[in-house]
C-alpha atoms as a PDB file:
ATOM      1  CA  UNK A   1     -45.254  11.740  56.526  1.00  0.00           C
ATOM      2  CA  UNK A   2     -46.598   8.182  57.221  1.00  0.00           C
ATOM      3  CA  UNK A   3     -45.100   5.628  55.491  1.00  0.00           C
ATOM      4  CA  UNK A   4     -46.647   1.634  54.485  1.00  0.00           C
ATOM      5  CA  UNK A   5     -44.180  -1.071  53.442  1.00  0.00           C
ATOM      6  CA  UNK A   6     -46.241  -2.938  51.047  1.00  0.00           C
ATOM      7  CA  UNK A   7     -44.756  -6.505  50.202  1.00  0.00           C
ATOM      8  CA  UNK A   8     -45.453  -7.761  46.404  1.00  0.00           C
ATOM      9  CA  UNK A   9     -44.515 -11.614  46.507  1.00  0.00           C
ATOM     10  CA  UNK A  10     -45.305 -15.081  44.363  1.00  0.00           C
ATOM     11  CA  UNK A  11     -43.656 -16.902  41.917  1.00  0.00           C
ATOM     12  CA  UNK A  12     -41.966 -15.573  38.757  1.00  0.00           C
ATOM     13  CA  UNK A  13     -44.041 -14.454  35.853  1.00  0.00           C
ATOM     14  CA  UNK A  14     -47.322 -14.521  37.966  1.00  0.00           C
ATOM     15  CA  UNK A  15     -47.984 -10.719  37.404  1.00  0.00           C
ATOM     16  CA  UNK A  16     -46.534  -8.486  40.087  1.00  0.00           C
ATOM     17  CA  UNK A  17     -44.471  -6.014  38.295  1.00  0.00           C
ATOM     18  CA  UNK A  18     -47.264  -5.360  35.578  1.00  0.00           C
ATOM     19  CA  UNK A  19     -49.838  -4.811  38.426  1.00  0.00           C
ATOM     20  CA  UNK A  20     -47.878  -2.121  40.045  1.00  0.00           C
ATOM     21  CA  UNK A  21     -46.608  -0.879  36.493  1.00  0.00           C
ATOM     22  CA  UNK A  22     -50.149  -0.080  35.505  1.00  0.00           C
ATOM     23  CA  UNK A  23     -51.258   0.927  38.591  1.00  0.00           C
ATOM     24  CA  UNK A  24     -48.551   2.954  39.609  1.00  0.00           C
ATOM     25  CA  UNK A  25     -46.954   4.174  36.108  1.00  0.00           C
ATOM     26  CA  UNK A  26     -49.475   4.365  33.789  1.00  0.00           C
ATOM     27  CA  UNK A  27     -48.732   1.610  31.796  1.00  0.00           C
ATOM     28  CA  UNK A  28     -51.357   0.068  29.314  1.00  0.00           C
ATOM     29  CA  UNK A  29     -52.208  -4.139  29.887  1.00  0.00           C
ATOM     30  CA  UNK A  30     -50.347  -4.519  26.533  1.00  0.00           C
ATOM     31  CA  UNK A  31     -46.732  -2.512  26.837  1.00  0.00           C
ATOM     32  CA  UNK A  32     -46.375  -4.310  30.279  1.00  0.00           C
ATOM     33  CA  UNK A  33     -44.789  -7.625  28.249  1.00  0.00           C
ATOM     34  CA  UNK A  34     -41.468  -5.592  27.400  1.00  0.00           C
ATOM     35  CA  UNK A  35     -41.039  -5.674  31.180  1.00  0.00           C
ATOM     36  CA  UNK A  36     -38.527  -8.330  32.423  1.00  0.00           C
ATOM     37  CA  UNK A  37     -38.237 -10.672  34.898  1.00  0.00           C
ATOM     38  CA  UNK A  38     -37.557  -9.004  38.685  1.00  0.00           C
ATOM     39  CA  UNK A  39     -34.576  -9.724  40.103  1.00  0.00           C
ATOM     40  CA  UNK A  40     -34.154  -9.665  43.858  1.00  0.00           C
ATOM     41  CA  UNK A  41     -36.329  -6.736  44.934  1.00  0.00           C
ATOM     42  CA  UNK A  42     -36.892  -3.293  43.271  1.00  0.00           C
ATOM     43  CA  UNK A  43     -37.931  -0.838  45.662  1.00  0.00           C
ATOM     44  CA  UNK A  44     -40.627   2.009  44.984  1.00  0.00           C
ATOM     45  CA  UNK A  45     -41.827   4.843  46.892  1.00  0.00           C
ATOM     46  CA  UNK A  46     -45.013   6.426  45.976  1.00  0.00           C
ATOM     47  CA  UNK A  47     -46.563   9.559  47.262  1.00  0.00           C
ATOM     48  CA  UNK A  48     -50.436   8.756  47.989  1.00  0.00           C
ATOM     49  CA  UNK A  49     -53.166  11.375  49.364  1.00  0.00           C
ATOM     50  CA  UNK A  50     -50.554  13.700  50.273  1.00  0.00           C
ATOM     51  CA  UNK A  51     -49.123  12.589  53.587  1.00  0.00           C
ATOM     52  CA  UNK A  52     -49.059   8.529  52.402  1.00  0.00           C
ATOM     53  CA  UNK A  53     -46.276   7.065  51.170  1.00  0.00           C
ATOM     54  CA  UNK A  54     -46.314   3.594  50.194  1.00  0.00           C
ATOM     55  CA  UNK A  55     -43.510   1.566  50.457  1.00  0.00           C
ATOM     56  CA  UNK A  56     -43.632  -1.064  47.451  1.00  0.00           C
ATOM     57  CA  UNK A  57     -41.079  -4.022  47.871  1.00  0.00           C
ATOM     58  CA  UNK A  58     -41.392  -6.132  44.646  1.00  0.00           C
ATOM     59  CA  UNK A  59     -39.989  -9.227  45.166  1.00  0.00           C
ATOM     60  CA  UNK A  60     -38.536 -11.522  42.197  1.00  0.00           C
ATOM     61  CA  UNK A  61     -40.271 -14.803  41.929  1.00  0.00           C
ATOM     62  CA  UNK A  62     -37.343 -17.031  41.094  1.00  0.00           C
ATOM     63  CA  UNK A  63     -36.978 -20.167  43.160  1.00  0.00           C
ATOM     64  CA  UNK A  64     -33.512 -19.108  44.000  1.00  0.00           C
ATOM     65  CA  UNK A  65     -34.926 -15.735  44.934  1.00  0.00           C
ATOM     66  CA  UNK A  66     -37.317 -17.028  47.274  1.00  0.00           C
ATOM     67  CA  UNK A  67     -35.618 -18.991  49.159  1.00  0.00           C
ATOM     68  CA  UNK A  68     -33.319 -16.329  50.565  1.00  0.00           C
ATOM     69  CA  UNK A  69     -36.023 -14.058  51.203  1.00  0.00           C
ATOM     70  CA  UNK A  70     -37.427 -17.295  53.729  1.00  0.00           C
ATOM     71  CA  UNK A  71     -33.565 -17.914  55.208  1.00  0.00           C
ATOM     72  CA  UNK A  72     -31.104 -15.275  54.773  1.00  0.00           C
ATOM     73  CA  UNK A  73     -33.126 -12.322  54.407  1.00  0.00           C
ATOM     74  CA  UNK A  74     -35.908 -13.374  56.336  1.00  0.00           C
ATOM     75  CA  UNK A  75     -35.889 -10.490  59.002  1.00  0.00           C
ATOM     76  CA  UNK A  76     -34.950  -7.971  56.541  1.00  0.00           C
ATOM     77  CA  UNK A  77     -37.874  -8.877  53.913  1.00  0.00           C
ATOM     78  CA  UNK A  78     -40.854  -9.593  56.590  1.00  0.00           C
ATOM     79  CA  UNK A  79     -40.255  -7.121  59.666  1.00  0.00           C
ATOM     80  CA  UNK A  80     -42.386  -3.902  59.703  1.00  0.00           C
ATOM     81  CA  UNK A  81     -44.920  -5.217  56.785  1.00  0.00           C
ATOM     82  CA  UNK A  82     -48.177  -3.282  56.908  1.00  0.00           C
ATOM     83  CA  UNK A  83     -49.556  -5.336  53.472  1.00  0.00           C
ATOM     84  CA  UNK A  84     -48.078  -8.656  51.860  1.00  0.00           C
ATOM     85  CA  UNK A  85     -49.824  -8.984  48.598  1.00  0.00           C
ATOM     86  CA  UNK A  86     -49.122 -12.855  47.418  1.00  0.00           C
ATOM     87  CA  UNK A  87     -50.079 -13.259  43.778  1.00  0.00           C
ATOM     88  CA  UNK A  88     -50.819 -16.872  42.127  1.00  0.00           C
ATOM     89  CA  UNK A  89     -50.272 -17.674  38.681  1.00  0.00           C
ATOM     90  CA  UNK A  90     -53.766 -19.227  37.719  1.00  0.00           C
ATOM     91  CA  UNK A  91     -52.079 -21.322  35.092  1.00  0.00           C
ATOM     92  CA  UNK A  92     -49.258 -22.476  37.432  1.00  0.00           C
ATOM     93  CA  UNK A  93     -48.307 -26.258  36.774  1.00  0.00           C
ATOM     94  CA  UNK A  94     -46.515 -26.556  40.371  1.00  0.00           C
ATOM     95  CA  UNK A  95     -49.585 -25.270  42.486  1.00  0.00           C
ATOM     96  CA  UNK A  96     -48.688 -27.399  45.577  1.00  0.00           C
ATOM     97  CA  UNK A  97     -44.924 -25.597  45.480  1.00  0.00           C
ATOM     98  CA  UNK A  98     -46.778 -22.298  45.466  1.00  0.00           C
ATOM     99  CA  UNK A  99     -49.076 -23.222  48.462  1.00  0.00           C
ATOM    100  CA  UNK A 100     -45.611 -24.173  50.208  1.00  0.00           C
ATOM    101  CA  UNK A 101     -44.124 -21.244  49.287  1.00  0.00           C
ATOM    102  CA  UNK A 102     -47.220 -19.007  50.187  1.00  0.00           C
ATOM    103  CA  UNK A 103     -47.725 -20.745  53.755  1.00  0.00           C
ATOM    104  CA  UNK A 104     -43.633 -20.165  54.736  1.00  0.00           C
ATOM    105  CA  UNK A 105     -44.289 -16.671  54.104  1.00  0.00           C
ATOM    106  CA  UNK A 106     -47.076 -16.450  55.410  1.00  0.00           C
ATOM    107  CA  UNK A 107     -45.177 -17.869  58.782  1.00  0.00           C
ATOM    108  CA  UNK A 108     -42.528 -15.585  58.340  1.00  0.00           C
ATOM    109  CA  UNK A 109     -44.775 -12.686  58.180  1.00  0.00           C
ATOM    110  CA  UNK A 110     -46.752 -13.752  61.499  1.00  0.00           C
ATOM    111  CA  UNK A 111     -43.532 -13.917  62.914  1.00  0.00           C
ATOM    112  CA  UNK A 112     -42.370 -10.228  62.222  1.00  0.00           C
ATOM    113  CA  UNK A 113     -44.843  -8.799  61.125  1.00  0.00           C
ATOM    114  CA  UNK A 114     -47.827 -10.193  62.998  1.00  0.00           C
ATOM    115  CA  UNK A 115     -50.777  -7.136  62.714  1.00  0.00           C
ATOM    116  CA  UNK A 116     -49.701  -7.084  58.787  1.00  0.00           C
ATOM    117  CA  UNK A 117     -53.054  -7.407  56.300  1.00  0.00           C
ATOM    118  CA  UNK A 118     -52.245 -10.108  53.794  1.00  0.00           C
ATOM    119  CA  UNK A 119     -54.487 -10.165  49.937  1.00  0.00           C
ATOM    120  CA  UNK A 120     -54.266 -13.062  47.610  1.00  0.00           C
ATOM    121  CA  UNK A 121     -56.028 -14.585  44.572  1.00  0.00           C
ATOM    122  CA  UNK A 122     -57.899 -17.971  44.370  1.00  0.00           C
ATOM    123  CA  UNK A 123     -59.897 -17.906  47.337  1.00  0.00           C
ATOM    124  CA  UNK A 124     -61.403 -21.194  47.609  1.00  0.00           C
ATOM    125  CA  UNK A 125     -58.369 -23.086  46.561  1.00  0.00           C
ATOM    126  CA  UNK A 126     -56.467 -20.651  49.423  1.00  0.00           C
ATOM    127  CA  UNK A 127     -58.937 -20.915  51.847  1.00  0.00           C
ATOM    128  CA  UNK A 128     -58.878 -25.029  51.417  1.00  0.00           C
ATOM    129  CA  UNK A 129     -55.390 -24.816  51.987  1.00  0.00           C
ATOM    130  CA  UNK A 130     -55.014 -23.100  55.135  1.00  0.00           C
ATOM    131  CA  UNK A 131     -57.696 -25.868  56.552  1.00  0.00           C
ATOM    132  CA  UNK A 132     -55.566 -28.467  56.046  1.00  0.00           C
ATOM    133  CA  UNK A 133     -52.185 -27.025  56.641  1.00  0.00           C
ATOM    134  CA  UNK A 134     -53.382 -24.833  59.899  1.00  0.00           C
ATOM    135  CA  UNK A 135     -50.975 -22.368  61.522  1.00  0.00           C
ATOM    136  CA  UNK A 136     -49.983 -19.065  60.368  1.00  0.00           C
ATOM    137  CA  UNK A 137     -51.617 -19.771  57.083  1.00  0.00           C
ATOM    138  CA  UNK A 138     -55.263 -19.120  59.118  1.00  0.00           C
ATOM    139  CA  UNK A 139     -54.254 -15.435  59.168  1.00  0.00           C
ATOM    140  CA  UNK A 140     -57.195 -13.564  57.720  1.00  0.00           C
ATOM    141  CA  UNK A 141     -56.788 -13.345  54.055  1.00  0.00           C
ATOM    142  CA  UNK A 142     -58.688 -11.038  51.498  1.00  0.00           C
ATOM    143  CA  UNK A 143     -58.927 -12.759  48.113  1.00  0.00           C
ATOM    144  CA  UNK A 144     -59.516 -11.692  44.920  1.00  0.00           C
ATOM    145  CA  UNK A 145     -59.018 -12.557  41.559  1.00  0.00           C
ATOM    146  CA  UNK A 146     -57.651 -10.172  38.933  1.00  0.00           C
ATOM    147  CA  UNK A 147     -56.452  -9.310  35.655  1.00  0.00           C
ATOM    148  CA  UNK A 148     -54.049  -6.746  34.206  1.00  0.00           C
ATOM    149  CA  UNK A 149     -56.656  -7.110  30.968  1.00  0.00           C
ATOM    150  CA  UNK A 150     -60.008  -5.412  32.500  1.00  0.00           C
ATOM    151  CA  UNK A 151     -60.867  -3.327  35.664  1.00  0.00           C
ATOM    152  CA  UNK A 152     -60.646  -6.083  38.436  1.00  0.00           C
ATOM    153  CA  UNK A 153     -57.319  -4.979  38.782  1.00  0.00           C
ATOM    154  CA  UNK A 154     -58.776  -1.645  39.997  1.00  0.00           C
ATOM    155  CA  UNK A 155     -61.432  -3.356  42.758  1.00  0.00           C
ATOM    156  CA  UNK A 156     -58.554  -5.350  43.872  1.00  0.00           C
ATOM    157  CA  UNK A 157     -56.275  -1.982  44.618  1.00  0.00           C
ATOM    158  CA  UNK A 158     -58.592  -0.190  45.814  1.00  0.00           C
ATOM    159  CA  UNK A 159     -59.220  -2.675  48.383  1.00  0.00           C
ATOM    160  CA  UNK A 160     -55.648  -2.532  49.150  1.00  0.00           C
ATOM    161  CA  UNK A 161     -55.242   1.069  49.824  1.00  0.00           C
ATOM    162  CA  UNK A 162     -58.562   1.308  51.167  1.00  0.00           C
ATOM    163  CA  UNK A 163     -57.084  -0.243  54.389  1.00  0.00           C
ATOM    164  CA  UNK A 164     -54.041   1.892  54.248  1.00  0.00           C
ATOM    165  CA  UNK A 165     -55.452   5.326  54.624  1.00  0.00           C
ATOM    166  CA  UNK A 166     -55.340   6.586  58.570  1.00  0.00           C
ATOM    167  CA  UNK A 167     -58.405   8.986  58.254  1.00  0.00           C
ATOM    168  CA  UNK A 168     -60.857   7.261  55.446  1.00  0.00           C
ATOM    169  CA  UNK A 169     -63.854   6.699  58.061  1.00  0.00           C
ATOM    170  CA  UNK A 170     -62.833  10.539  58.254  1.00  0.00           C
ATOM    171  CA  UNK A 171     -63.511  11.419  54.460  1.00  0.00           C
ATOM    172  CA  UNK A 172     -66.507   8.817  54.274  1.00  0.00           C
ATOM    173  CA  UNK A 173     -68.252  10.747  56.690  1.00  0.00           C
ATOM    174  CA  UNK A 174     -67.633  13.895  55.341  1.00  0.00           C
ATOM    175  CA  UNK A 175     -68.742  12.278  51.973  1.00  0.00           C
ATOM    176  CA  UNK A 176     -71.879  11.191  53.485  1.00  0.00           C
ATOM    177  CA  UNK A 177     -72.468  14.908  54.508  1.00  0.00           C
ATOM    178  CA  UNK A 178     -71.533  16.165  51.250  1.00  0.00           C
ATOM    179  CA  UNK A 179     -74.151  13.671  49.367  1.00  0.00           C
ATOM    180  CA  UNK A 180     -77.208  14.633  51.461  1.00  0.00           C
ATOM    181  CA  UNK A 181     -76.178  18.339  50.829  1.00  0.00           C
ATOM    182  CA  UNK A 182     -76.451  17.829  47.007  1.00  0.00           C
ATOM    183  CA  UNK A 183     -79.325  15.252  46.825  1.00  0.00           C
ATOM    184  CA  UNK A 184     -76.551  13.060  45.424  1.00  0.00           C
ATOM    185  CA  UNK A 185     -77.784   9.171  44.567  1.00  0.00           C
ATOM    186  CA  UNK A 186     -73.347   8.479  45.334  1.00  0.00           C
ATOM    187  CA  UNK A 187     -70.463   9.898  45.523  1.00  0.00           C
ATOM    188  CA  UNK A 188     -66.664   8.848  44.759  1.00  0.00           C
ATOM    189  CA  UNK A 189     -63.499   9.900  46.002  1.00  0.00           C
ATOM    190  CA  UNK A 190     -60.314   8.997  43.662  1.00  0.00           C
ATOM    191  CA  UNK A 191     -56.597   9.334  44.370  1.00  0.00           C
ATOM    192  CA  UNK A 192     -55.519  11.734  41.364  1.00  0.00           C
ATOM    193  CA  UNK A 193     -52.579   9.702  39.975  1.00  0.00           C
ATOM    194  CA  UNK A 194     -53.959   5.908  40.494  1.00  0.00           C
ATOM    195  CA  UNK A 195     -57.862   6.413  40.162  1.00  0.00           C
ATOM    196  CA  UNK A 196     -58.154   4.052  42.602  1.00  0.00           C
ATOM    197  CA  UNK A 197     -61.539   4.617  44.483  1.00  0.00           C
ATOM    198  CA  UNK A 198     -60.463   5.413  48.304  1.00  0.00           C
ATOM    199  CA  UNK A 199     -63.497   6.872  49.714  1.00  0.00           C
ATOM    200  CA  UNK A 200     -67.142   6.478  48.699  1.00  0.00           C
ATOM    201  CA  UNK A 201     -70.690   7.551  49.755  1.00  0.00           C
ATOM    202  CA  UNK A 202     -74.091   5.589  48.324  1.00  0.00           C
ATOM    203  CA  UNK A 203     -77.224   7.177  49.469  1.00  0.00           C
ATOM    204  CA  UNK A 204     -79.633   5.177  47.021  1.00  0.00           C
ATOM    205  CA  UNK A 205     -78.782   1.449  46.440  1.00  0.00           C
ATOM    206  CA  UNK A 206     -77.127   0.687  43.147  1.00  0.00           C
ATOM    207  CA  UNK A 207     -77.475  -3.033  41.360  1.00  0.00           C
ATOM    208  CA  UNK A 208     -73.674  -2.674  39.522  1.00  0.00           C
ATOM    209  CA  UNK A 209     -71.077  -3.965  42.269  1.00  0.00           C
ATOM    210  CA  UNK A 210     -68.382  -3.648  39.596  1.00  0.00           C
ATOM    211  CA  UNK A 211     -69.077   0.065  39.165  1.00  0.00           C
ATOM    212  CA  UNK A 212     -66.581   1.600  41.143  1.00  0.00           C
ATOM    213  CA  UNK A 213     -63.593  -0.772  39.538  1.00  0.00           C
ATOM    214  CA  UNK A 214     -65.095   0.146  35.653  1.00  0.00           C
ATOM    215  CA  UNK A 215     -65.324   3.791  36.338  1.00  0.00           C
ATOM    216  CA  UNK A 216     -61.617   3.384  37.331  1.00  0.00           C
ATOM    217  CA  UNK A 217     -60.672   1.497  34.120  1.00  0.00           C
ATOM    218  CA  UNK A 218     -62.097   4.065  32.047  1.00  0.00           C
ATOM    219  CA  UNK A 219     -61.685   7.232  33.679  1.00  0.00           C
ATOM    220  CA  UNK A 220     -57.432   6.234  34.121  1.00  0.00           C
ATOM    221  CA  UNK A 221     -57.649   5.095  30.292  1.00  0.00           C
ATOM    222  CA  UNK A 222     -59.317   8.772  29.437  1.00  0.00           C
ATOM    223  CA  UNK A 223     -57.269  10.063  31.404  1.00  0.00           C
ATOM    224  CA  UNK A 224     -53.994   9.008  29.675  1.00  0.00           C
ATOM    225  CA  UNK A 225     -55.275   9.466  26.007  1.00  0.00           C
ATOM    226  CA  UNK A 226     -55.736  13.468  27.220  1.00  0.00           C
ATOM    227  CA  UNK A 227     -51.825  13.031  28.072  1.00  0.00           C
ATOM    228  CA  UNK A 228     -50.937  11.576  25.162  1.00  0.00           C
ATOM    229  CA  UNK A 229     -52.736  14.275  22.911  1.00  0.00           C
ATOM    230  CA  UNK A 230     -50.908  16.991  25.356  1.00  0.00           C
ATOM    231  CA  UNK A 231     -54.794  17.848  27.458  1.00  0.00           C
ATOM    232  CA  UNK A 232     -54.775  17.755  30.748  1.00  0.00           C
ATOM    233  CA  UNK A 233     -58.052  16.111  31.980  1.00  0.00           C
ATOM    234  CA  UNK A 234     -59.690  18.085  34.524  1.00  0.00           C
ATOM    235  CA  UNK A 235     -63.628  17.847  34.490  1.00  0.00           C
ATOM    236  CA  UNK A 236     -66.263  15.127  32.733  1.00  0.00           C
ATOM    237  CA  UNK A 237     -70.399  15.859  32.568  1.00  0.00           C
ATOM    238  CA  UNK A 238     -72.303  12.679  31.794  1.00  0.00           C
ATOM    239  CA  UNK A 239     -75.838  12.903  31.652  1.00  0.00           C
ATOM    240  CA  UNK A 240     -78.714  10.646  30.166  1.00  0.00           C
ATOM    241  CA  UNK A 241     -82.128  10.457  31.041  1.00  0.00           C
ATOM    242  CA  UNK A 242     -82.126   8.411  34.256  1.00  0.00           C
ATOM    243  CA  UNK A 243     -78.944  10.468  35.722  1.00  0.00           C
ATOM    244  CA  UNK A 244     -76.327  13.200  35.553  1.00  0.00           C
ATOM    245  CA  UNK A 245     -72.715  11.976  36.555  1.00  0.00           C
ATOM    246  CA  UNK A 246     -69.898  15.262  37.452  1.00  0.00           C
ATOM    247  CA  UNK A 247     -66.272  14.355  37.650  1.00  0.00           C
ATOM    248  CA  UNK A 248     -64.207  17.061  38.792  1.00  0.00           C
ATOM    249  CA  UNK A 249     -60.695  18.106  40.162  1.00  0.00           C
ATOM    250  CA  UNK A 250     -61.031  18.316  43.763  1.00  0.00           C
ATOM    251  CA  UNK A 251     -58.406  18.483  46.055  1.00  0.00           C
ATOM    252  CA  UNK A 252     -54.397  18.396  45.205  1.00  0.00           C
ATOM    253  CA  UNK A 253     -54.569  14.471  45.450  1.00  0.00           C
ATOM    254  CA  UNK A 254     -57.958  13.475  44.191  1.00  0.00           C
ATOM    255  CA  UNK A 255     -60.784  12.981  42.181  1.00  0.00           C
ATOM    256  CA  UNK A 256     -64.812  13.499  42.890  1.00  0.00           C
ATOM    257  CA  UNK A 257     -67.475  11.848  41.331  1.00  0.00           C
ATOM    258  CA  UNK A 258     -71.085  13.306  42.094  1.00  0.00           C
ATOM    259  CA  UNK A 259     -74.163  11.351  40.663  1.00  0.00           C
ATOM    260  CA  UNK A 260     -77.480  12.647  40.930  1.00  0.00           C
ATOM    261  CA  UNK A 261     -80.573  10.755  39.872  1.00  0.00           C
ATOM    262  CA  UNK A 262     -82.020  14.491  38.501  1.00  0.00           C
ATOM    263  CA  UNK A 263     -80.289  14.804  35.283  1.00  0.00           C
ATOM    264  CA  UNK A 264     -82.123  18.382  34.891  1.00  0.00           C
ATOM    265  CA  UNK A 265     -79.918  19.680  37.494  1.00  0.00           C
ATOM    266  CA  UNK A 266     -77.608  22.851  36.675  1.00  0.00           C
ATOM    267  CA  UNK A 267     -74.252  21.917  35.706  1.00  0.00           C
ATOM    268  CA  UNK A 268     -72.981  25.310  37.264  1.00  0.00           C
ATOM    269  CA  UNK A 269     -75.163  24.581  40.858  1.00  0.00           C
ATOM    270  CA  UNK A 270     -73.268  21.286  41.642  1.00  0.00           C
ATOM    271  CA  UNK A 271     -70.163  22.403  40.420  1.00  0.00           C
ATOM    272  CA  UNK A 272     -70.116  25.412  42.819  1.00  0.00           C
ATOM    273  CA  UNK A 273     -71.062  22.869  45.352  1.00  0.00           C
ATOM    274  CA  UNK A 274     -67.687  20.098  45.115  1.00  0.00           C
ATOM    275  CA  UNK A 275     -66.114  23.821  44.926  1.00  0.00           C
ATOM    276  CA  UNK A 276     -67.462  24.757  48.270  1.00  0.00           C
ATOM    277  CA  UNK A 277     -66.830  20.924  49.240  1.00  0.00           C
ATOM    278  CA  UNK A 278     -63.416  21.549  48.983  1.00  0.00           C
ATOM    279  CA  UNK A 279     -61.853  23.084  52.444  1.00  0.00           C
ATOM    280  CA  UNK A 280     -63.321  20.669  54.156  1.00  0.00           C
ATOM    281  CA  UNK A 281     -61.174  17.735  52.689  1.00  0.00           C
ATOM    282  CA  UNK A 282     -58.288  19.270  52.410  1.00  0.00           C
ATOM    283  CA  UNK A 283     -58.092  19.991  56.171  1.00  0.00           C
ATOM    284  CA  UNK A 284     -58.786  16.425  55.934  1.00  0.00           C
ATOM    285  CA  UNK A 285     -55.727  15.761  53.429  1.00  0.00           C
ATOM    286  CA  UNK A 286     -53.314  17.562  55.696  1.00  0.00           C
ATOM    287  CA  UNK A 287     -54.066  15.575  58.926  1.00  0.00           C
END
């Protein structure tokens, strides 16, 4: 069983609990406000792909709170970080106390946890800031900005994970086999519980960057309306006249999506084909 410790951090009522709560519970954008403030940390383990478990450390934003993680609990909060996930408030009136706070830990990290990946929001504004400040804040930092309110939320998780998985140049290449096999235009792999996008394939270029991220949003919000009616979703068909889109049930811990620009294709054909598909990634899964 490998195991990531995945650090959430930034100031109080920036977001952090309602990311993971959607993410990672199935909450909706709009039940997350009954959730209260964090205090200290509140530890999570959650089973990804199998033989992943991520270790989420979600660490209260108060002032108070963040100070001991940077002096008393310094060593115990930083060491053995794979991911530090620093989240701003975008309509923060103390911004310079959040860079402050965001460059200590970003010091204490470099310190402990050196090869750690770190993601944040506000890019230039964070990039601008580690110019002028220097040090430990010149780590490399993936930025992007999202919302608990539409599917950014999704591109900037699947980011996340993306770099967590040990064998995902593994499953991309076996997706890249599986697409010329089918004729497929793209092909997605999704973790089963998140539908986060973890793995992909694109034989024919595609003008919608966002598409991964919005198949995400609605697939996860389909998804839970089957639970709520007592349906278990298992399989979609989508088919116009410029393509045919096949989600199915693949392995025990994800998701495929098959697109094929022939939307005269038999339903039955590529179906039998993700079926046949399947061995293959779940020796894969078990690595």
């Amino acid at each position: 069983m490998s195991k990531r410790k995945v650090l959430l951090m930034g100031k109080s009522g920036s977001g952090k609990t309602s990311m993971k709560s959607i993410i990672f519970a199935n909450y909706i954008a709009r039940d997350t406000s009954r959730l209260g403030p964090t205090i200290e940390v509140e530890h999570a383990h959650v089973k990804f792909l199998g033989n992943l478990v991520l270790h989420l450390w979600d660490c209260g934003g108060q002032e108070t709170f963040l100070e001991n993680y940077l002096i008393s609990q310094r060593d115990q909060i930083f060491k053995n970080v794979q991911v530090l996930i620093y989240v701003f408030d975008v309509e923060s009136r103390e911004q310079e106390k959040d860079y402050r706070y965001y460059q200590s830990c970003l010091e204490a990290l470099m310190q402990h946890s050196p090869t750690a990946k770190i993601f944040a929001e506000k890019e230039a504004d964070i990039l601008k800031f580690s110019e002028e400040k220097g040090g430990a804040s010149k780590a490399s930092v993936q930025c992007y900005r999202s919302s608990i309110w539409d599917e950014t939320l999704y591109k900037a998780w699947s980011a996340i994970v993306y770099q967590l998985i040990p064998n995902v140049t593994a499953m991309e290449e076996k997706l890249h086999q599986f697409a010329d096999i089918v004729d497929a235009d793209e092909v997605l792999l999704f973790e089963k519980m998140t539908f986060l996008v973890i793995a992909h394939a694109q034989i024919t270029p595609h003008r919608d960057v966002h598409r991964f991220e919005k198949v995400s949003n609605i697939i996860k919000q389909f998804k839970l309306s089957c639970s709520k009616m007592g349906a278990e979703f298992e399989y979609v068909h989508v088919r116009n006249t410029q393509f045919s889109a096949f989600i199915d049930k693949f392995t025990a811990t994800t998701f495929v999506m098959v697109v094929l620009a022939d939307s005269s294709v038999s339903p039955a054909a590529t179906l039998m084909n993700i079926k046949s598909a399947r061995k293959a990634f779940e020796k894969l899964e078990a690595k």
